[in-house]
N, C-alpha and C. Protein backbone atom coordinates (compact mmCIF):
# COMPACT_ATOMS: atom_id res chain seq x y z
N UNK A 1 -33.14 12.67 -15.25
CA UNK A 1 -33.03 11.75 -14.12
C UNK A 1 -32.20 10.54 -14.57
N UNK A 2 -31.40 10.31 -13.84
CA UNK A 2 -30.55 9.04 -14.06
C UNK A 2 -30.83 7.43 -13.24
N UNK A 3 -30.61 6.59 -14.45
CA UNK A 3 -31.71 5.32 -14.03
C UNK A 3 -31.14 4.75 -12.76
N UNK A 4 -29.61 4.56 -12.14
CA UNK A 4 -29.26 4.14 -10.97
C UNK A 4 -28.04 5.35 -10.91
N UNK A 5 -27.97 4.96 -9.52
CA UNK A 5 -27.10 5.73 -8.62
C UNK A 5 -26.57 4.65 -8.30
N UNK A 6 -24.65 5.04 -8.05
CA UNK A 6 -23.71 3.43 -7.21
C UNK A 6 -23.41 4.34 -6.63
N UNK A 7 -23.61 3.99 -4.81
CA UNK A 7 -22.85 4.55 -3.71
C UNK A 7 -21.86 3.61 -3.46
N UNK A 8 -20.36 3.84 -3.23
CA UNK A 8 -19.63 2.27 -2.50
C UNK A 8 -18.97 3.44 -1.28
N UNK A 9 -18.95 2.33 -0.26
CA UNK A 9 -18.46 2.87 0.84
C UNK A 9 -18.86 1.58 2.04
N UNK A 10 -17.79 1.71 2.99
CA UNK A 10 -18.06 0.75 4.12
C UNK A 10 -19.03 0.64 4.89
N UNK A 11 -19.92 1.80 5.39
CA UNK A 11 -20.93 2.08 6.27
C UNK A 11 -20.64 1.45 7.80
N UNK A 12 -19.15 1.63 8.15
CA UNK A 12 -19.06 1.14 9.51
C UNK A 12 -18.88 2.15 10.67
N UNK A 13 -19.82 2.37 11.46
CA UNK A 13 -21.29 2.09 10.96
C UNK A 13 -21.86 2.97 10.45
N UNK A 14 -23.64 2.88 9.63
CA UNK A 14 -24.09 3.27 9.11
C UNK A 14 -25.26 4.86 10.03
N UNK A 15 -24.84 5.84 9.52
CA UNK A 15 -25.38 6.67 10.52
C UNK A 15 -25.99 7.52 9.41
N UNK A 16 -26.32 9.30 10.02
CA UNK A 16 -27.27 10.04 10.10
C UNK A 16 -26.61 10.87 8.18
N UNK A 17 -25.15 10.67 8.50
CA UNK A 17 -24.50 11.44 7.00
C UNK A 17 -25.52 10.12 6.17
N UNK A 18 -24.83 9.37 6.08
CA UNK A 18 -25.67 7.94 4.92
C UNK A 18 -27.05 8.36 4.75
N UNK A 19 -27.61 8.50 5.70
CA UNK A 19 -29.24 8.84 5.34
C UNK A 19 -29.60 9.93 4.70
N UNK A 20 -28.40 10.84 4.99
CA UNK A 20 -28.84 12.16 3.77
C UNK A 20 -28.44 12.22 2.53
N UNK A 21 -26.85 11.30 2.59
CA UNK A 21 -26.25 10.91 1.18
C UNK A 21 -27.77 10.15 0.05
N UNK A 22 -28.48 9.00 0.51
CA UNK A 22 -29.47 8.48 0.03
C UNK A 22 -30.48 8.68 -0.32
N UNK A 23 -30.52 10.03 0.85
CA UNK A 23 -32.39 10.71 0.04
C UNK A 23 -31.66 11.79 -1.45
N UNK A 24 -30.17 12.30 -1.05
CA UNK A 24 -30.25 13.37 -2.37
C UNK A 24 -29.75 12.41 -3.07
N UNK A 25 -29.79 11.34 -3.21
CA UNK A 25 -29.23 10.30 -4.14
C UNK A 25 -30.27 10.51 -5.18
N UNK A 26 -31.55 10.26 -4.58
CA UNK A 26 -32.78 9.81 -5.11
C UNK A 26 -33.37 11.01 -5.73
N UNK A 27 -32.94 12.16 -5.38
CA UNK A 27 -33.19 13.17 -6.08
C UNK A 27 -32.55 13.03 -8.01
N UNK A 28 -31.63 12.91 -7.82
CA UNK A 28 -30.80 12.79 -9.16
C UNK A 28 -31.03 11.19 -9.95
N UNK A 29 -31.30 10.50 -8.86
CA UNK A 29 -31.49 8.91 -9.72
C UNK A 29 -32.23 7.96 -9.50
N UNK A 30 -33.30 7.19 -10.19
CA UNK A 30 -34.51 6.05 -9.75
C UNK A 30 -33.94 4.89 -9.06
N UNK A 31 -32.92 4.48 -9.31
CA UNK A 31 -32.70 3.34 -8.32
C UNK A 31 -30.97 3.56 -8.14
N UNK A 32 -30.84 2.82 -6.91
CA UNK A 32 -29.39 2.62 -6.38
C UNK A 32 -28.93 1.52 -6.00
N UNK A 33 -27.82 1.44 -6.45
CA UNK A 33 -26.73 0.25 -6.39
C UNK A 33 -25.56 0.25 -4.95
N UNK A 34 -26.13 0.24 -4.07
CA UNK A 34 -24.99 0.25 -2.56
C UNK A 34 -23.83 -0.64 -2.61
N UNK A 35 -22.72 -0.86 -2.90
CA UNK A 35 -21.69 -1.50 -2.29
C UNK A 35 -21.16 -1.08 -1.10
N UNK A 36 -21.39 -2.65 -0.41
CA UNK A 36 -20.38 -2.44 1.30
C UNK A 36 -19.11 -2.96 0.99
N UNK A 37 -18.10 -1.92 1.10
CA UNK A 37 -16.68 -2.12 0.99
C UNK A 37 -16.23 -3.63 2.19
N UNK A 38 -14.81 -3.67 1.73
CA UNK A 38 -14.59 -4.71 2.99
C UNK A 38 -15.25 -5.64 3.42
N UNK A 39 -15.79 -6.33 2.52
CA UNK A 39 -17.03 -7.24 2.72
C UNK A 39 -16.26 -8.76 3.13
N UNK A 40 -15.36 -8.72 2.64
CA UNK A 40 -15.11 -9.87 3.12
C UNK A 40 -13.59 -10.09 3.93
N UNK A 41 -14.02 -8.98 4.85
CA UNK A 41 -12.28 -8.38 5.87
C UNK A 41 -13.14 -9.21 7.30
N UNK A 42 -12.25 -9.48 8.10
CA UNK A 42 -12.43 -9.71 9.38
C UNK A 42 -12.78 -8.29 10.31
N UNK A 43 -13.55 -8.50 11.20
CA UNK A 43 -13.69 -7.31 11.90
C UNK A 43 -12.37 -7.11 12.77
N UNK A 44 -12.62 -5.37 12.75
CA UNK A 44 -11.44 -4.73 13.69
C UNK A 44 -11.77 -3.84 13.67
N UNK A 45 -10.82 -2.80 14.16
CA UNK A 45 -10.67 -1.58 14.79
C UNK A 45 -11.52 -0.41 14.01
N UNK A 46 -11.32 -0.35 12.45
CA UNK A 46 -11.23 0.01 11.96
C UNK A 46 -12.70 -0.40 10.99
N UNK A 47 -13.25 -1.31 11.70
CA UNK A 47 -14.02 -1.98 10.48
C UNK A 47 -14.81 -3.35 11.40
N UNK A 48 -15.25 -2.61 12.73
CA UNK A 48 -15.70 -3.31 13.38
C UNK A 48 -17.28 -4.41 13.65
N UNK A 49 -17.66 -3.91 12.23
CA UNK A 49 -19.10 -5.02 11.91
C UNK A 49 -18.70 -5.91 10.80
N UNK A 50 -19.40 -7.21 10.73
CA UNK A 50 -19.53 -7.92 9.54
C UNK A 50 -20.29 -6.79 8.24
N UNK A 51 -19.98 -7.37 7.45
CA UNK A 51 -20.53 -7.48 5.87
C UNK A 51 -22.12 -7.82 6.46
N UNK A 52 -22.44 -8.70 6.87
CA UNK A 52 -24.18 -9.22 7.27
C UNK A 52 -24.44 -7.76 8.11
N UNK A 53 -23.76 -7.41 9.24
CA UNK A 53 -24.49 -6.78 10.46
C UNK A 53 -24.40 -5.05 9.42
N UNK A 54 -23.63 -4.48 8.62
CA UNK A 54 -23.44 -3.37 7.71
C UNK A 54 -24.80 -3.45 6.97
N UNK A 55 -24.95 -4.83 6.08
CA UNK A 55 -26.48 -5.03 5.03
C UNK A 55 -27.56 -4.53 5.68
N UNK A 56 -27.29 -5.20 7.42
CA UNK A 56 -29.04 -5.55 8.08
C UNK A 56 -28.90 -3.93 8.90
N UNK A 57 -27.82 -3.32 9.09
CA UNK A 57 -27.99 -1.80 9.67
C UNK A 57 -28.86 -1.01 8.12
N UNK A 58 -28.19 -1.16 6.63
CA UNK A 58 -28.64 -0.02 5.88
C UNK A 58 -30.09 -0.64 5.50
N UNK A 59 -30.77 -2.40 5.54
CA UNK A 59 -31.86 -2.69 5.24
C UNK A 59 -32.63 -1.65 6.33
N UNK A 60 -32.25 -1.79 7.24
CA UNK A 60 -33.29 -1.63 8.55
C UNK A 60 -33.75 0.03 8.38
N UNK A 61 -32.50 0.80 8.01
CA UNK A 61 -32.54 2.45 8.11
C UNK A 61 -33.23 2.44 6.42
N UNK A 62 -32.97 1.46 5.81
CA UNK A 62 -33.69 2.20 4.50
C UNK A 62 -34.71 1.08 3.88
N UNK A 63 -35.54 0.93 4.98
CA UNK A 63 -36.38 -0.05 4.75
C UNK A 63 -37.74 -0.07 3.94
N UNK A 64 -37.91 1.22 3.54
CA UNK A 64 -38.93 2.05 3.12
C UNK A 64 -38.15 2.04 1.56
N UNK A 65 -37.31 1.93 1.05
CA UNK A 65 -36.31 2.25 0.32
C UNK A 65 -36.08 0.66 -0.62
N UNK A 66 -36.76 -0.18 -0.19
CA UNK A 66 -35.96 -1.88 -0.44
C UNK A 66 -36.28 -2.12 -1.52
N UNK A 67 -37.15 -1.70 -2.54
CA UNK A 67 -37.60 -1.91 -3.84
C UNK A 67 -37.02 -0.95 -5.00
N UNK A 68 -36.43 -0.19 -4.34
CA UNK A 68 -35.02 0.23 -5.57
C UNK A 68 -33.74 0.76 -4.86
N UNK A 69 -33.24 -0.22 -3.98
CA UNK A 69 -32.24 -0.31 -3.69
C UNK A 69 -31.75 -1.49 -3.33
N UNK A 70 -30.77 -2.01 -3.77
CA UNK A 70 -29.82 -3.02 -4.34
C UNK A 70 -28.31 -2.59 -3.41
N UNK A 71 -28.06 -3.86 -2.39
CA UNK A 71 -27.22 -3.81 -1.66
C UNK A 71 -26.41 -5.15 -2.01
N UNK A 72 -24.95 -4.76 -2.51
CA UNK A 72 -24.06 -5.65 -2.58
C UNK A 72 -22.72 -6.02 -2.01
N UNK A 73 -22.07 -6.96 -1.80
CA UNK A 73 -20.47 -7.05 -1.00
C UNK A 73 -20.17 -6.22 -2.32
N UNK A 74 -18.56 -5.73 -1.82
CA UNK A 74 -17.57 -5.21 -2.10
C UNK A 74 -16.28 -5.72 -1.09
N UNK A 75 -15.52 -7.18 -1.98
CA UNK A 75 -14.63 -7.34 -1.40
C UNK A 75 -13.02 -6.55 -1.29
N UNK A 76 -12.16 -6.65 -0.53
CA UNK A 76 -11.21 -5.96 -0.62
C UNK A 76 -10.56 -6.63 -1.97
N UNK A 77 -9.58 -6.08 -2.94
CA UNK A 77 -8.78 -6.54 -3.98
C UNK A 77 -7.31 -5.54 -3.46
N UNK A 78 -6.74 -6.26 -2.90
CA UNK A 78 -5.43 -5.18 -2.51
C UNK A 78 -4.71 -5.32 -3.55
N UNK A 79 -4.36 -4.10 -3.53
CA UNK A 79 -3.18 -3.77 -4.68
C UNK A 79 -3.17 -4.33 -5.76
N UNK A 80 -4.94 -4.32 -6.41
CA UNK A 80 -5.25 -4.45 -7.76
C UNK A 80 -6.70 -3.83 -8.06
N UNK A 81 -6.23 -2.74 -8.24
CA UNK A 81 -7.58 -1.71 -8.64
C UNK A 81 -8.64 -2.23 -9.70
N UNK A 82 -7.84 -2.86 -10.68
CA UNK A 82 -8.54 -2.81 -11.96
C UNK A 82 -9.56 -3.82 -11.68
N UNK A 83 -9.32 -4.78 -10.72
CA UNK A 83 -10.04 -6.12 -10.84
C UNK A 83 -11.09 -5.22 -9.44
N UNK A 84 -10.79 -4.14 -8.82
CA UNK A 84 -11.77 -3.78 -8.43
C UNK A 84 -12.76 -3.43 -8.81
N UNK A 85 -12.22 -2.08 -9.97
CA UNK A 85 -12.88 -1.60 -10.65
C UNK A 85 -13.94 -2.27 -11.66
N UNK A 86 -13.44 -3.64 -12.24
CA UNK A 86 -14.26 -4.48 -13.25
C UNK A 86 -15.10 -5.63 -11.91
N UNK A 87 -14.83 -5.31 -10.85
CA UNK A 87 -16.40 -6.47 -9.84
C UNK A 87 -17.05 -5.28 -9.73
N UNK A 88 -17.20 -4.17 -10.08
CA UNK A 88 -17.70 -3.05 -9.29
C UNK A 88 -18.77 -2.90 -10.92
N UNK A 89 -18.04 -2.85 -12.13
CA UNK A 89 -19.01 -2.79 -13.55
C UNK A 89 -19.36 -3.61 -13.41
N UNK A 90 -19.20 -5.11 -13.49
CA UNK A 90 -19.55 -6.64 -13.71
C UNK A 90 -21.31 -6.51 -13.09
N UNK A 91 -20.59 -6.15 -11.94
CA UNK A 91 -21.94 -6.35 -10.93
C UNK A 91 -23.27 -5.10 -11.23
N UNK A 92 -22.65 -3.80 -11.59
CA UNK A 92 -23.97 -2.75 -11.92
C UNK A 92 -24.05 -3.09 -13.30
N UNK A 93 -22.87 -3.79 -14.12
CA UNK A 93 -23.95 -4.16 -15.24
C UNK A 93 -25.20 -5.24 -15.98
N UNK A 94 -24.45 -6.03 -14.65
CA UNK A 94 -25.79 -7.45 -14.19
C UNK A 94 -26.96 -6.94 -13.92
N UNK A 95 -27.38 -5.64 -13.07
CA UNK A 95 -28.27 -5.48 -12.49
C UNK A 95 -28.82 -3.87 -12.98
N UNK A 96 -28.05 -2.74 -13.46
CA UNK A 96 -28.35 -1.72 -14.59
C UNK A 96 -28.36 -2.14 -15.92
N UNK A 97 -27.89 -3.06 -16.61
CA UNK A 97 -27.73 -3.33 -18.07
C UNK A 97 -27.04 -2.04 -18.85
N UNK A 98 -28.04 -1.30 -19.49
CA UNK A 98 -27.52 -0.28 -20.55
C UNK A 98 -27.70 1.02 -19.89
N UNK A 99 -28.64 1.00 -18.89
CA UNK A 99 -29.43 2.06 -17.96
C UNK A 99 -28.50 3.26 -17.86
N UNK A 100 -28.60 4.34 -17.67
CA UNK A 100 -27.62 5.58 -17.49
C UNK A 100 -27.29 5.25 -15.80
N UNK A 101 -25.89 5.72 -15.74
CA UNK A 101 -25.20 5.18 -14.08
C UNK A 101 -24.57 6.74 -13.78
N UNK A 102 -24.81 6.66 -12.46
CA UNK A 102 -23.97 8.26 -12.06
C UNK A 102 -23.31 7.71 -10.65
N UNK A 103 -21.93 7.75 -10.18
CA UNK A 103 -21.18 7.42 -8.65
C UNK A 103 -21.90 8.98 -8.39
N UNK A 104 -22.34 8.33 -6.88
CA UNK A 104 -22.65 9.16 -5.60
C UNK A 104 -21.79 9.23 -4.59
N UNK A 105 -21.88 10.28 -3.79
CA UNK A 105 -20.83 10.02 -2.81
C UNK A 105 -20.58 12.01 -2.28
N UNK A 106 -19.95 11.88 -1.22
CA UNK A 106 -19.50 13.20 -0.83
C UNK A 106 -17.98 13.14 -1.00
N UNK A 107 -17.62 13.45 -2.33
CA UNK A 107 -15.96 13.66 -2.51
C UNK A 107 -14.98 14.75 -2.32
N UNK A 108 -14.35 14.33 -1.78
CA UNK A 108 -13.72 15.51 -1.68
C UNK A 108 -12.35 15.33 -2.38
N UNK A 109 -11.26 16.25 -2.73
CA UNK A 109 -10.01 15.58 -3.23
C UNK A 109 -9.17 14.57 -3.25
N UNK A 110 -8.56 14.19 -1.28
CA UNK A 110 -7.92 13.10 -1.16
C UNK A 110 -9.06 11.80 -1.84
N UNK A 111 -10.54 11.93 -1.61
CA UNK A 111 -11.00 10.50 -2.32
C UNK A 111 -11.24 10.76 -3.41
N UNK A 112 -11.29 11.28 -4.10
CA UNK A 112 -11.78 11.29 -5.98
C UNK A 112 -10.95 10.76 -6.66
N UNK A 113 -10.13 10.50 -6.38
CA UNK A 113 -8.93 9.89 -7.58
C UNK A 113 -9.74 8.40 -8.08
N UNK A 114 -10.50 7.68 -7.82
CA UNK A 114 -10.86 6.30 -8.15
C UNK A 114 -11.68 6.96 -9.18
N UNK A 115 -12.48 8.02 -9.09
CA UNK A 115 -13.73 8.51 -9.79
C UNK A 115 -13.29 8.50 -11.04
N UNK A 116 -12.27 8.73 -11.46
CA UNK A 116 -11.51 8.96 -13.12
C UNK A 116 -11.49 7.22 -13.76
N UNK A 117 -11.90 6.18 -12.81
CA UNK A 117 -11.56 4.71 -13.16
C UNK A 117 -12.80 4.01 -13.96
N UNK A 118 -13.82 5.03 -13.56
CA UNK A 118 -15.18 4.59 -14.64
C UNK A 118 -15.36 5.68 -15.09
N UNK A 119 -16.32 5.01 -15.99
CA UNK A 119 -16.66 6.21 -17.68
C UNK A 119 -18.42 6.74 -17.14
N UNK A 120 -18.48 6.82 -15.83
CA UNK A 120 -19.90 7.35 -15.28
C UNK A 120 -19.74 8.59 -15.00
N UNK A 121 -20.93 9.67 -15.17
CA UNK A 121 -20.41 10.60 -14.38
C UNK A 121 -21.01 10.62 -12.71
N UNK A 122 -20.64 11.94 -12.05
CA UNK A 122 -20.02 12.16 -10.33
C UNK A 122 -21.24 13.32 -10.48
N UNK A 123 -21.98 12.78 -8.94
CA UNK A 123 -22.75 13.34 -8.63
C UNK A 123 -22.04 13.41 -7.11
N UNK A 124 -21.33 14.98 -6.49
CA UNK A 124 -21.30 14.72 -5.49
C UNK A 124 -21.60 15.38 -4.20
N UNK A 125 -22.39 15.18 -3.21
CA UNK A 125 -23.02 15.18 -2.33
C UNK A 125 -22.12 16.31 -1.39
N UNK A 126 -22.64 17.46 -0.76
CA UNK A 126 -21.94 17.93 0.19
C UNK A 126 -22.32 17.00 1.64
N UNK A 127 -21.04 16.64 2.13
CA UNK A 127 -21.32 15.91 3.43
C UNK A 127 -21.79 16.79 4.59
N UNK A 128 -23.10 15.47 5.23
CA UNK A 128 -24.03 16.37 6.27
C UNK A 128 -23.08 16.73 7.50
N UNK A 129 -22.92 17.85 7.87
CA UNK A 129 -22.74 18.32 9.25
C UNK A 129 -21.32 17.36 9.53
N UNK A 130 -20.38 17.16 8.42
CA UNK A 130 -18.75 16.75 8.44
C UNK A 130 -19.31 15.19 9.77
N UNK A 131 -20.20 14.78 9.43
CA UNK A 131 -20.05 13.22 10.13
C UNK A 131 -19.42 12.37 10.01
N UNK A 132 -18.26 12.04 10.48
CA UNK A 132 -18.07 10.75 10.39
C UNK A 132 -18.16 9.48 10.70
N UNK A 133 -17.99 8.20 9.78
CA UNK A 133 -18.11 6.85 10.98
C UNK A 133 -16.56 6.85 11.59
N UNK A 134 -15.43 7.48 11.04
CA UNK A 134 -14.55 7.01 12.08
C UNK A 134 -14.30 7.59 13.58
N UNK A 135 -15.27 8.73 12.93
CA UNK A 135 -15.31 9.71 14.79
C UNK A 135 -16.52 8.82 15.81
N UNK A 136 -17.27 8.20 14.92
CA UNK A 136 -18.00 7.09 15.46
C UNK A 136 -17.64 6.15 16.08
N UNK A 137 -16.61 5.61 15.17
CA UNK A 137 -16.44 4.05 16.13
C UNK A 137 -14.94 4.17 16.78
N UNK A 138 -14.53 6.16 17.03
CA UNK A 138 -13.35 5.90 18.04
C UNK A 138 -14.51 6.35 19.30
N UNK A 139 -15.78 6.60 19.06
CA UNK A 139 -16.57 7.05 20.50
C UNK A 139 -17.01 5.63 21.39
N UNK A 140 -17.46 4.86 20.43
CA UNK A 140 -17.72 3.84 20.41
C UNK A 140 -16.55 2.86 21.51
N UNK A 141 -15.70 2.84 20.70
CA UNK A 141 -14.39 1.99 22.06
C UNK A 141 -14.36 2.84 22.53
């Protein structure tokens, strides 16, 4: 069993795939580290909740969940990975220390390429029933 799990992803919005990503999270690892991407973007089209209203959707759905799970911003760093990549250690190593770390997530090819940027290994999730949030929030408008 691995001591945390880091999911990062936007959760805009947070739906029924997320809730299954999190329970098989917990299968493989005692606690989890959530980053909300875009944390500090203006809302739009694309990304139509705050950073606050994203936190208080995954507190609320994983509320049962709040004592080993750890929800943090993830601001945008455009067109500088590395300084992504080191707020992304900085921060699970403030709060994992030495602890064994595994990225979660449902990857598929076009997204795995970041996965090679830490020295964790990939636990990854088949996505529930191909949900998306962007088929979400084009139903939505």
């Amino acid at each position: 069993m691995t001591d945390y799990g880091i999911i990062i992803g936007k959760f805009s919005p947070v739906h029924y795939g997320h809730v299954k990503l999190v329970e098989e999270a917990f299968k493989e690892c005692n606690k989890l580290i959530i980053f909300i991407g875009s944390s500090d973007s203006a809302t739009n089209i694309e990304n139509p909740f705050t950073y606050q209203q994203r936190e208080d959707m995954l507190k609320g759905v994983f509320s049962s969940y709040l004592n080993t799970i750890q929800i943090l911003p993830l601001p945008d760093f455009l067109y500088n990975n590395n300084a992504w990549v080191k707020y992304i250690q900085k921060n699970v190593s403030a709060i994992a220390g030495e602890g064994t770390k595994k990225i979660v997530g449902c990857f598929d090819g076009s997204e795995a390429g970041y996965l090679k940027w830490f020295n964790w290994p990939v636990y990854s999730v088949p996505k529930f029933q191909k949900i998306s949030s962007s088929e979400i929030r084009e139903r939505i408008l």
